[in-house]
C-alpha atoms as a PDB file:
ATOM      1  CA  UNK A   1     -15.049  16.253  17.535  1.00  0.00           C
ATOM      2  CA  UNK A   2     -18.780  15.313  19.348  1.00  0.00           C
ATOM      3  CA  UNK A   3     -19.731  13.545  16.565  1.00  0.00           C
ATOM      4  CA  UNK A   4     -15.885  11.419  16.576  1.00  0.00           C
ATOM      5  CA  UNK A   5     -16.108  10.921  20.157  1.00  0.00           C
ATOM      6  CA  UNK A   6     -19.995   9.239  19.399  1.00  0.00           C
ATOM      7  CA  UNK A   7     -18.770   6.939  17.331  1.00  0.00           C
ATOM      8  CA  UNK A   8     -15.370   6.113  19.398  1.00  0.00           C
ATOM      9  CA  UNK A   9     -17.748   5.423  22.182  1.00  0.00           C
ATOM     10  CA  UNK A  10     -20.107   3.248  20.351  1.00  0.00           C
ATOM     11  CA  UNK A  11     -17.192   0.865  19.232  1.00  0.00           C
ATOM     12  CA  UNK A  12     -15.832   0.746  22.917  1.00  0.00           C
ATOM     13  CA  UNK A  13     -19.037  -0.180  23.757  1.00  0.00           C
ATOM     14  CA  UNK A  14     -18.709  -3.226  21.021  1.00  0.00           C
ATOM     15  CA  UNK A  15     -15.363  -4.015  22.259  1.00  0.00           C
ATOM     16  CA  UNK A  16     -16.278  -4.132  26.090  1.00  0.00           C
ATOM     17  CA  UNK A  17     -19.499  -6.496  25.087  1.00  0.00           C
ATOM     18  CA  UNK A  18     -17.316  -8.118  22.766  1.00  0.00           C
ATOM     19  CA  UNK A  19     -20.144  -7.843  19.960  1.00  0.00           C
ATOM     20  CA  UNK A  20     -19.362  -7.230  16.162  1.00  0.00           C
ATOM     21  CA  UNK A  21     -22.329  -6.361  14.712  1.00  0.00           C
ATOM     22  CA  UNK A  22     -21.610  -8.112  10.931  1.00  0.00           C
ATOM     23  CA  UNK A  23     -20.318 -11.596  13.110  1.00  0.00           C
ATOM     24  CA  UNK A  24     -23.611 -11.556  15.051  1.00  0.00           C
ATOM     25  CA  UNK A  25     -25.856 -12.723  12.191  1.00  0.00           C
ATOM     26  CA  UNK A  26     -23.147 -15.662  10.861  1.00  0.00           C
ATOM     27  CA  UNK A  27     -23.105 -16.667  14.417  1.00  0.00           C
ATOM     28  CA  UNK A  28     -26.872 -16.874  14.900  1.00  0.00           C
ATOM     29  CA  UNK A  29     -27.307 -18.305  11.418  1.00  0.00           C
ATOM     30  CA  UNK A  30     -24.387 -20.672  12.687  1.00  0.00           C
ATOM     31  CA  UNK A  31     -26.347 -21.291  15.750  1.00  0.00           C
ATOM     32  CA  UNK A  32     -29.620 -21.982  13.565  1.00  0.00           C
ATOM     33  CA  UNK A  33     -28.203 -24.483  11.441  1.00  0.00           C
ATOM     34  CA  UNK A  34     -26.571 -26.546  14.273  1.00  0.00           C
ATOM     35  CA  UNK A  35     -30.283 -26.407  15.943  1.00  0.00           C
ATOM     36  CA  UNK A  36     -31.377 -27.874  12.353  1.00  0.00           C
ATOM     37  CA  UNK A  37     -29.173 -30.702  12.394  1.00  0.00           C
ATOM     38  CA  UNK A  38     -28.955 -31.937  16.280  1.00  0.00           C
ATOM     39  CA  UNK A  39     -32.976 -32.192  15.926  1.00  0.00           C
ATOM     40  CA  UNK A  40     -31.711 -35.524  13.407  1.00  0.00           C
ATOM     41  CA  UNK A  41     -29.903 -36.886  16.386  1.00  0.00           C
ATOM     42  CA  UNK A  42     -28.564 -39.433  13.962  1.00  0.00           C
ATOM     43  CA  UNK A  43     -25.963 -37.184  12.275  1.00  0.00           C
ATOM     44  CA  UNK A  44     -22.471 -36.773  13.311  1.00  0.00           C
ATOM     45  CA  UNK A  45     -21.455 -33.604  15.407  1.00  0.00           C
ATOM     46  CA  UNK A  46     -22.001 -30.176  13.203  1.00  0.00           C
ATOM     47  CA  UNK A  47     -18.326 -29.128  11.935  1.00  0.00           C
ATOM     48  CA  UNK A  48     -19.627 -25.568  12.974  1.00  0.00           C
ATOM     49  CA  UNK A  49     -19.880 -26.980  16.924  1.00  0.00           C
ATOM     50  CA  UNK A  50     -15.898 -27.533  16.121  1.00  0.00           C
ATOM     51  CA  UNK A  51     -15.530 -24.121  15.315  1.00  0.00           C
ATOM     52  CA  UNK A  52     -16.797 -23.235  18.556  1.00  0.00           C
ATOM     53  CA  UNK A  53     -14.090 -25.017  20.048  1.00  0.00           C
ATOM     54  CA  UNK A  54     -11.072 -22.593  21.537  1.00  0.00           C
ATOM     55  CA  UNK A  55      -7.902 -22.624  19.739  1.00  0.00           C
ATOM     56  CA  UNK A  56      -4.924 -21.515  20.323  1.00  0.00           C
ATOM     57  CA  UNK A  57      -5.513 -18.026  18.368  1.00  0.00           C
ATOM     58  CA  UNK A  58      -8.726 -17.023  20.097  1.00  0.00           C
ATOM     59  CA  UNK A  59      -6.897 -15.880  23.562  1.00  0.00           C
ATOM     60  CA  UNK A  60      -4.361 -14.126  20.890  1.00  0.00           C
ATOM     61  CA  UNK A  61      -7.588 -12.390  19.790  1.00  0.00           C
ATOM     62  CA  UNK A  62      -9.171 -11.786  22.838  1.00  0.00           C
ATOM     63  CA  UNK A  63      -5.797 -10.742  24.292  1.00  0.00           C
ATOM     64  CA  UNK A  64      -5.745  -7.760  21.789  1.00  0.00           C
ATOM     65  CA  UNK A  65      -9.032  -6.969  22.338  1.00  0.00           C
ATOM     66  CA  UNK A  66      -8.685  -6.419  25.278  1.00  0.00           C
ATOM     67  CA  UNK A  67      -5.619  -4.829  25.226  1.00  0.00           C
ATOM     68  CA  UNK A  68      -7.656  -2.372  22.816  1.00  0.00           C
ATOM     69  CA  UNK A  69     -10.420  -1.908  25.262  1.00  0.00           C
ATOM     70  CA  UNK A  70      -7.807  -0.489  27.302  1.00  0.00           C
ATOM     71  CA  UNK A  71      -6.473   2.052  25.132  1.00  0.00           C
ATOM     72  CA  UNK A  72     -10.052   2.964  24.401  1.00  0.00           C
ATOM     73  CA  UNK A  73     -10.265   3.914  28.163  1.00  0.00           C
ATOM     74  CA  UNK A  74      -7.448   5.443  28.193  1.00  0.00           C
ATOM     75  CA  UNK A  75      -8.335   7.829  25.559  1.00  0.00           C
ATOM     76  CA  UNK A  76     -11.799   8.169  27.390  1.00  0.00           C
ATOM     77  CA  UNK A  77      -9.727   9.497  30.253  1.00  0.00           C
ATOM     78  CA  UNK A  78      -7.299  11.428  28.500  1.00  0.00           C
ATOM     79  CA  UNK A  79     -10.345  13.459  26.453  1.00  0.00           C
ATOM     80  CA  UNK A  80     -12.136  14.225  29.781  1.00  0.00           C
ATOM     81  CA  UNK A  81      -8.690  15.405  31.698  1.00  0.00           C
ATOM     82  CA  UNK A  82      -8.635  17.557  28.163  1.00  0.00           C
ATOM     83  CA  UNK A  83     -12.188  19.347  28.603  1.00  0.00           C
ATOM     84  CA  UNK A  84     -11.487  19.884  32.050  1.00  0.00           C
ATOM     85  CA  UNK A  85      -8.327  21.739  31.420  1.00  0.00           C
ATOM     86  CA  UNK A  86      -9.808  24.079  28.533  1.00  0.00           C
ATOM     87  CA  UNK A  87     -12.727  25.160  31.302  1.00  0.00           C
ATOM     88  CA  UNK A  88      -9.431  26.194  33.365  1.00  0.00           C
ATOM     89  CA  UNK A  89      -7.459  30.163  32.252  1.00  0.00           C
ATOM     90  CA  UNK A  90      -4.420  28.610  30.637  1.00  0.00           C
ATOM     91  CA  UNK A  91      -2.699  30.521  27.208  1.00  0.00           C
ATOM     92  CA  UNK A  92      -4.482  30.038  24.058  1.00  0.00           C
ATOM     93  CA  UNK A  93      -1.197  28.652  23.137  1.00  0.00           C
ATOM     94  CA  UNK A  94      -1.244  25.978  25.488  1.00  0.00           C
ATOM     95  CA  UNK A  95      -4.933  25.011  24.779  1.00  0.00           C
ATOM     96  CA  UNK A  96      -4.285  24.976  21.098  1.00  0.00           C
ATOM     97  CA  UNK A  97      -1.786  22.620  21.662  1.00  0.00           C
ATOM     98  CA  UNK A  98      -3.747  20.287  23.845  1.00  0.00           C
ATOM     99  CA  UNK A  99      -6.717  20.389  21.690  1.00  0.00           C
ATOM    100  CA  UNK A 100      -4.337  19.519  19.062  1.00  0.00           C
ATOM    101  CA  UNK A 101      -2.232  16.905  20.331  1.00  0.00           C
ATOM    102  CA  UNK A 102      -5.217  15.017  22.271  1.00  0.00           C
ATOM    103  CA  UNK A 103      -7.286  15.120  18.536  1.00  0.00           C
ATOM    104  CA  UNK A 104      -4.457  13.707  16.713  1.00  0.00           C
ATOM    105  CA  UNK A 105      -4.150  10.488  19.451  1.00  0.00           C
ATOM    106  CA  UNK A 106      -7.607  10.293  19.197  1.00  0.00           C
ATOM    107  CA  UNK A 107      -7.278   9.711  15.565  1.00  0.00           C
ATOM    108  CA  UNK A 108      -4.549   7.610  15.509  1.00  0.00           C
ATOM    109  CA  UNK A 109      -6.682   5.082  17.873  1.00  0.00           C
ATOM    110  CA  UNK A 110      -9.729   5.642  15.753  1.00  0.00           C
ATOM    111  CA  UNK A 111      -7.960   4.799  12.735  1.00  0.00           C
ATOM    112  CA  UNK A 112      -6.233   1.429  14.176  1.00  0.00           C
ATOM    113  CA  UNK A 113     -10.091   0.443  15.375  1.00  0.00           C
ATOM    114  CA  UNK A 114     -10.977  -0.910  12.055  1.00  0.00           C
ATOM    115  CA  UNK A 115      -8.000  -2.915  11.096  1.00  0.00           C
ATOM    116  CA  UNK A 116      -7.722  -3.940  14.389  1.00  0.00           C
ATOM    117  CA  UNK A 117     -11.280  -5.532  14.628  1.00  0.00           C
ATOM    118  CA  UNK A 118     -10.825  -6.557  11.104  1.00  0.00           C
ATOM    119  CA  UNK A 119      -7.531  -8.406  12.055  1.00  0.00           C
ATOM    120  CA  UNK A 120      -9.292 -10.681  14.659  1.00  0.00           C
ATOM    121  CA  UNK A 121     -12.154 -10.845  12.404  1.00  0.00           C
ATOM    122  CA  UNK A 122     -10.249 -12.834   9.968  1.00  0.00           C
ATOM    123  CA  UNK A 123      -7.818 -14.828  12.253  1.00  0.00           C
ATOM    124  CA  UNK A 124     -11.059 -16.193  13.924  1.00  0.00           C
ATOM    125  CA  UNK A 125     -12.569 -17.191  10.698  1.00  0.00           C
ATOM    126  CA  UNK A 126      -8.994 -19.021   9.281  1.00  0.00           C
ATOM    127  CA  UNK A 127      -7.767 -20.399  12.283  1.00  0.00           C
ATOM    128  CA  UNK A 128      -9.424 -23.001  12.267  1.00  0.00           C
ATOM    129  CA  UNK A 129      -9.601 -24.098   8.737  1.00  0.00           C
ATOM    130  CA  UNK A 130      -5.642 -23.051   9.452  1.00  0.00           C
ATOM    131  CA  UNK A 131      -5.252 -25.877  12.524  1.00  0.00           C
ATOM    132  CA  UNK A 132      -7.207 -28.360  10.787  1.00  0.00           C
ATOM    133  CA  UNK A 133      -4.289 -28.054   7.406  1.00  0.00           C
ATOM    134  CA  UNK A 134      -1.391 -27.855   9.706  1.00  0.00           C
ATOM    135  CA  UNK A 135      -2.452 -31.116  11.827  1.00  0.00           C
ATOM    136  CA  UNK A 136      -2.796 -33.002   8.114  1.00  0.00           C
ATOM    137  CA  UNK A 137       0.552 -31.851   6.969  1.00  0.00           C
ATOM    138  CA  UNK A 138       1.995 -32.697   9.802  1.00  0.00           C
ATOM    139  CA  UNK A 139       0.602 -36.449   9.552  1.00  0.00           C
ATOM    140  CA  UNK A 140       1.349 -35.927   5.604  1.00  0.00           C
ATOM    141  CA  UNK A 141       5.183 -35.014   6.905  1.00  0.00           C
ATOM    142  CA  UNK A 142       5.151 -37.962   9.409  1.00  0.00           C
ATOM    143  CA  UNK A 143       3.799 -40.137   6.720  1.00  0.00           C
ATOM    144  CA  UNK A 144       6.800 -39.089   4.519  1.00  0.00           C
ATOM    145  CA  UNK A 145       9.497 -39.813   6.473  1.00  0.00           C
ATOM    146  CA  UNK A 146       7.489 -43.440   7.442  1.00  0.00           C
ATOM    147  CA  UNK A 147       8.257 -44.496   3.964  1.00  0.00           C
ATOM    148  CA  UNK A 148      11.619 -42.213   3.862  1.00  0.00           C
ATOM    149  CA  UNK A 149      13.081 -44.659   6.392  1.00  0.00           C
ATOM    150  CA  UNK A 150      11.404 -47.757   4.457  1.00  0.00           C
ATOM    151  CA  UNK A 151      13.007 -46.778   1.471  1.00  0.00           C
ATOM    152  CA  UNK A 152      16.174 -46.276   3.125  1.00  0.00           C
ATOM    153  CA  UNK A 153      15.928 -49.864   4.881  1.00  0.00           C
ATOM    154  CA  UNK A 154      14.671 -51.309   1.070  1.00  0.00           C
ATOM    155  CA  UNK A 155      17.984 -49.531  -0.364  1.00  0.00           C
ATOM    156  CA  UNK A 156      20.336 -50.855   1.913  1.00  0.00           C
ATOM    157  CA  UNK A 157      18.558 -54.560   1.625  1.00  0.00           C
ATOM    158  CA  UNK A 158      19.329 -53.953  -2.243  1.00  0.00           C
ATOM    159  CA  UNK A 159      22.890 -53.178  -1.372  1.00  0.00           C
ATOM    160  CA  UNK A 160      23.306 -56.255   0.815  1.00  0.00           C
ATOM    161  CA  UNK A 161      21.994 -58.234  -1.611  1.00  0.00           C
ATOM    162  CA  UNK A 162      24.289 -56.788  -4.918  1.00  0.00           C
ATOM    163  CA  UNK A 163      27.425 -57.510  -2.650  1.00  0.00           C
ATOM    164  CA  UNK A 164      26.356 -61.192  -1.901  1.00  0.00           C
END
């Protein structure tokens, strides 16, 4: 259980400095190459300075980060209320069952870390190839009904011009 609660508390620690140890070397070689290229000055903005840009995922991301960071207390508080009430001359029963039920919540948030993290993980690195699709097929969809309507408008011309 020591050696569980270790690594739960190393990963709270990651989510309270908001670190992810396998994004923090793609983000300084991101930050490397965008030193490399403004040193040109003649070159167009880096696309990776765009990625940097908030969208409209990363306070869904943060937002469940955090929201993790709390349950992590939580459980932080939960396992200490735990230790202090096994020092105390209750059944065996009774601590059994605490032991128990506190070690199986503790799993079931240790379990949901990884996904979790892995979840944002991925939504931060498609979101915004994601936004840049969706704004082109929306001016692909726009562009379709532009020539929709001229087609319609070259139809009924045609029409006009059969009845005459």
């Amino acid at each position: 259980m020591d050696r569980g609660r270790n690594n739960f508390f190393e990963a709270l620690h990651e989510v309270e400095e908001g670190e992810e140890p396998e994004d923090s070397d793609d983000e300084r070689k991101r930050q490397g190459s965008s030193d490399e290229s403004d040193s040109s000055g003649d070159e167009e903005p880096d696309p990776a300075a765009k990625r940097r840009e908030p969208n409209k995922f990363d306070n869904l991301c943060d937002g469940v980060l955090n929201a993790m960071a709390l349950v992590h207390t939580a459980m932080t508080e939960l396992l200490e209320m735990k230790d202090e009430m096994i020092k105390h001359a209750l059944p065996p029963t009774v601590l059994v069952k605490l032991a128990t039920i506190t070690g199986k919540v503790f799993r079931s948030v240790s379990d949901a870390n990884m996904p979790v993290n892995e979840l944002v993980r991925l939504v931060r690195v498609y979101s915004t190839p994601w936004e840049e699709k969706s704004a082109a097929l929306k001016k692909l969809h726009e562009d379709y009904e532009s020539n929709q309507r001229q087609l319609n408008i070259a139809i009924k011309r045609l029409k006009l011009v059969e009845t005459q």
